[in-house]
C-alpha atoms as a PDB file:
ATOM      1  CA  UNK A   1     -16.235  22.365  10.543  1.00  0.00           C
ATOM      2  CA  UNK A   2     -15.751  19.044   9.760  1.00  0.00           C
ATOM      3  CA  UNK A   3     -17.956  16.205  10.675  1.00  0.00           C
ATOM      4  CA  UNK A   4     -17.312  13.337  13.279  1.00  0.00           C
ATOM      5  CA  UNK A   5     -17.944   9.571  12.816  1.00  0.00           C
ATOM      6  CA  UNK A   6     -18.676   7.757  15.947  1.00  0.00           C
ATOM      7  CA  UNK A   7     -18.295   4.196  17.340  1.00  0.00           C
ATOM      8  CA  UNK A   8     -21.538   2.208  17.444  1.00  0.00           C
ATOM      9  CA  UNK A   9     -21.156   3.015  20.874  1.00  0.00           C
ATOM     10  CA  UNK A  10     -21.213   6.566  20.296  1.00  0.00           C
ATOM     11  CA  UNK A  11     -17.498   7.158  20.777  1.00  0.00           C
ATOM     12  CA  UNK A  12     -15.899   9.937  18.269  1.00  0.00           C
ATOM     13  CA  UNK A  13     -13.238   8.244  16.130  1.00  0.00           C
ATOM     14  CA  UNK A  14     -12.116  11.690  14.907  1.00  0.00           C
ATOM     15  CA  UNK A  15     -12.218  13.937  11.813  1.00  0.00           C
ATOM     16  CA  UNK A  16     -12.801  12.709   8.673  1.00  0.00           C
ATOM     17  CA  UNK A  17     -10.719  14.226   5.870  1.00  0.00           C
ATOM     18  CA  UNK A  18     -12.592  14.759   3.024  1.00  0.00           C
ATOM     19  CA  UNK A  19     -10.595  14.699  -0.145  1.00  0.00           C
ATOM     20  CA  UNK A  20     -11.460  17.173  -3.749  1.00  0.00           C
ATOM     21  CA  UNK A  21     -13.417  15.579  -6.380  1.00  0.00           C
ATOM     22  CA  UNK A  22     -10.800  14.082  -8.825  1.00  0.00           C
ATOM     23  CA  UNK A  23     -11.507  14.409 -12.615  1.00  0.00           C
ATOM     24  CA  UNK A  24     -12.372  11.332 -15.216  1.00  0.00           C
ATOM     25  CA  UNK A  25      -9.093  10.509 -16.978  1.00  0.00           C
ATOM     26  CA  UNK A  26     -11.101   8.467 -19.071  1.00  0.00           C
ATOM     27  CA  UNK A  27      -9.228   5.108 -18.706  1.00  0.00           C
ATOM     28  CA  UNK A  28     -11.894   2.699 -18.572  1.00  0.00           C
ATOM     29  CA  UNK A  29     -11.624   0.852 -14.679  1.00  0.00           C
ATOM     30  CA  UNK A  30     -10.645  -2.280 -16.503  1.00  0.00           C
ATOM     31  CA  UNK A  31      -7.850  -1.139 -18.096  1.00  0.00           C
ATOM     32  CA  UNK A  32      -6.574   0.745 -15.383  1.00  0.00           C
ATOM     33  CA  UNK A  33      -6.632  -1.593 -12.728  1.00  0.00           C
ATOM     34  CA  UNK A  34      -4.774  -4.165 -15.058  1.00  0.00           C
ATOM     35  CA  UNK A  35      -2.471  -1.704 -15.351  1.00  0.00           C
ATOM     36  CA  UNK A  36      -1.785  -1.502 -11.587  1.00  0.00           C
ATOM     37  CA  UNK A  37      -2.116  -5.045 -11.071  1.00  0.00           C
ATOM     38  CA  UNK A  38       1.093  -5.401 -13.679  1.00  0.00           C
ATOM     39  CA  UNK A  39       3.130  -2.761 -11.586  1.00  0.00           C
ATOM     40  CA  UNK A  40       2.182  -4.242  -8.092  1.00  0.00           C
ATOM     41  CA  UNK A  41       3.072  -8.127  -9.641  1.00  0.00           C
ATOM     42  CA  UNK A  42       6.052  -6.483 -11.121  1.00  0.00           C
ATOM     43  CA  UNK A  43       7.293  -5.009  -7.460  1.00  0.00           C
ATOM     44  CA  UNK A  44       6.362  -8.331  -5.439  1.00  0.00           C
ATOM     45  CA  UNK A  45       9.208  -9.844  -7.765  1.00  0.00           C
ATOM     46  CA  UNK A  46      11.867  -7.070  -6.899  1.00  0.00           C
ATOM     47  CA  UNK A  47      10.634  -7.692  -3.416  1.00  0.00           C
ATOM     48  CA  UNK A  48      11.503 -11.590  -3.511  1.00  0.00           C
ATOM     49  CA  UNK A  49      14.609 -10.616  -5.203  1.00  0.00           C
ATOM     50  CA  UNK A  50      15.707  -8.435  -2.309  1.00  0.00           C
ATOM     51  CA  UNK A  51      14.575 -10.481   0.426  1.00  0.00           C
ATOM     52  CA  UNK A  52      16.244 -13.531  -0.972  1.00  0.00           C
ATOM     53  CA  UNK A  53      19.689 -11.201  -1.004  1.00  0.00           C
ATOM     54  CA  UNK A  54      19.112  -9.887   2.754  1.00  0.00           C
ATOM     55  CA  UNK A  55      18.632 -13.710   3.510  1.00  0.00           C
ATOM     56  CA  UNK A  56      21.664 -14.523   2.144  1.00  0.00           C
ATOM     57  CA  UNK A  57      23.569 -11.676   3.605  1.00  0.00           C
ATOM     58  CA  UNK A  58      22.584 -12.564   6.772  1.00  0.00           C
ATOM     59  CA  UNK A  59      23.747 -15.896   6.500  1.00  0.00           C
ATOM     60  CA  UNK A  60      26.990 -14.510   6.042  1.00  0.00           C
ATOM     61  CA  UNK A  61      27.033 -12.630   9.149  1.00  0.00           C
ATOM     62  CA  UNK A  62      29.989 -14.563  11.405  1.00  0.00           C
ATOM     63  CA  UNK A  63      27.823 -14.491  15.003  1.00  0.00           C
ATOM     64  CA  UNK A  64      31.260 -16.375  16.589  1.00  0.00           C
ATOM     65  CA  UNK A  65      33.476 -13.512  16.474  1.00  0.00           C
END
């Protein structure tokens, strides 16, 4: 049975979901974090880049018939 986490009132908030113990890959937290730091800057680019073509899409869109 799992074990439930209540409120500071004493409320249940639910189950908690504990996850499996996940082995050292031996990338240093450093390194690794860098590394995800590059993808995530690397995706808020492509996200400008499509939000600055929906903008401009819209802008097209004829609202006068």
């Amino acid at each position: 049975m799992m074990p439930t986490i209540n409120d500071p009132s004493g409320r249940p908030l639910g189950r908690v979901a504990w996850t499996a113990d996940v082995e050292d890959d031996d990338v240093p937290f450093a390194e690794r974090f860098a590394a995800v730091t590059k993808a995530l800057e690397q995706q808020f680019g492509e996200a400008e880049k499509l939000t600055a073509m929906i903008r401009a899409k819209v802008a097209e869109v004829d609202f006068n018939g």
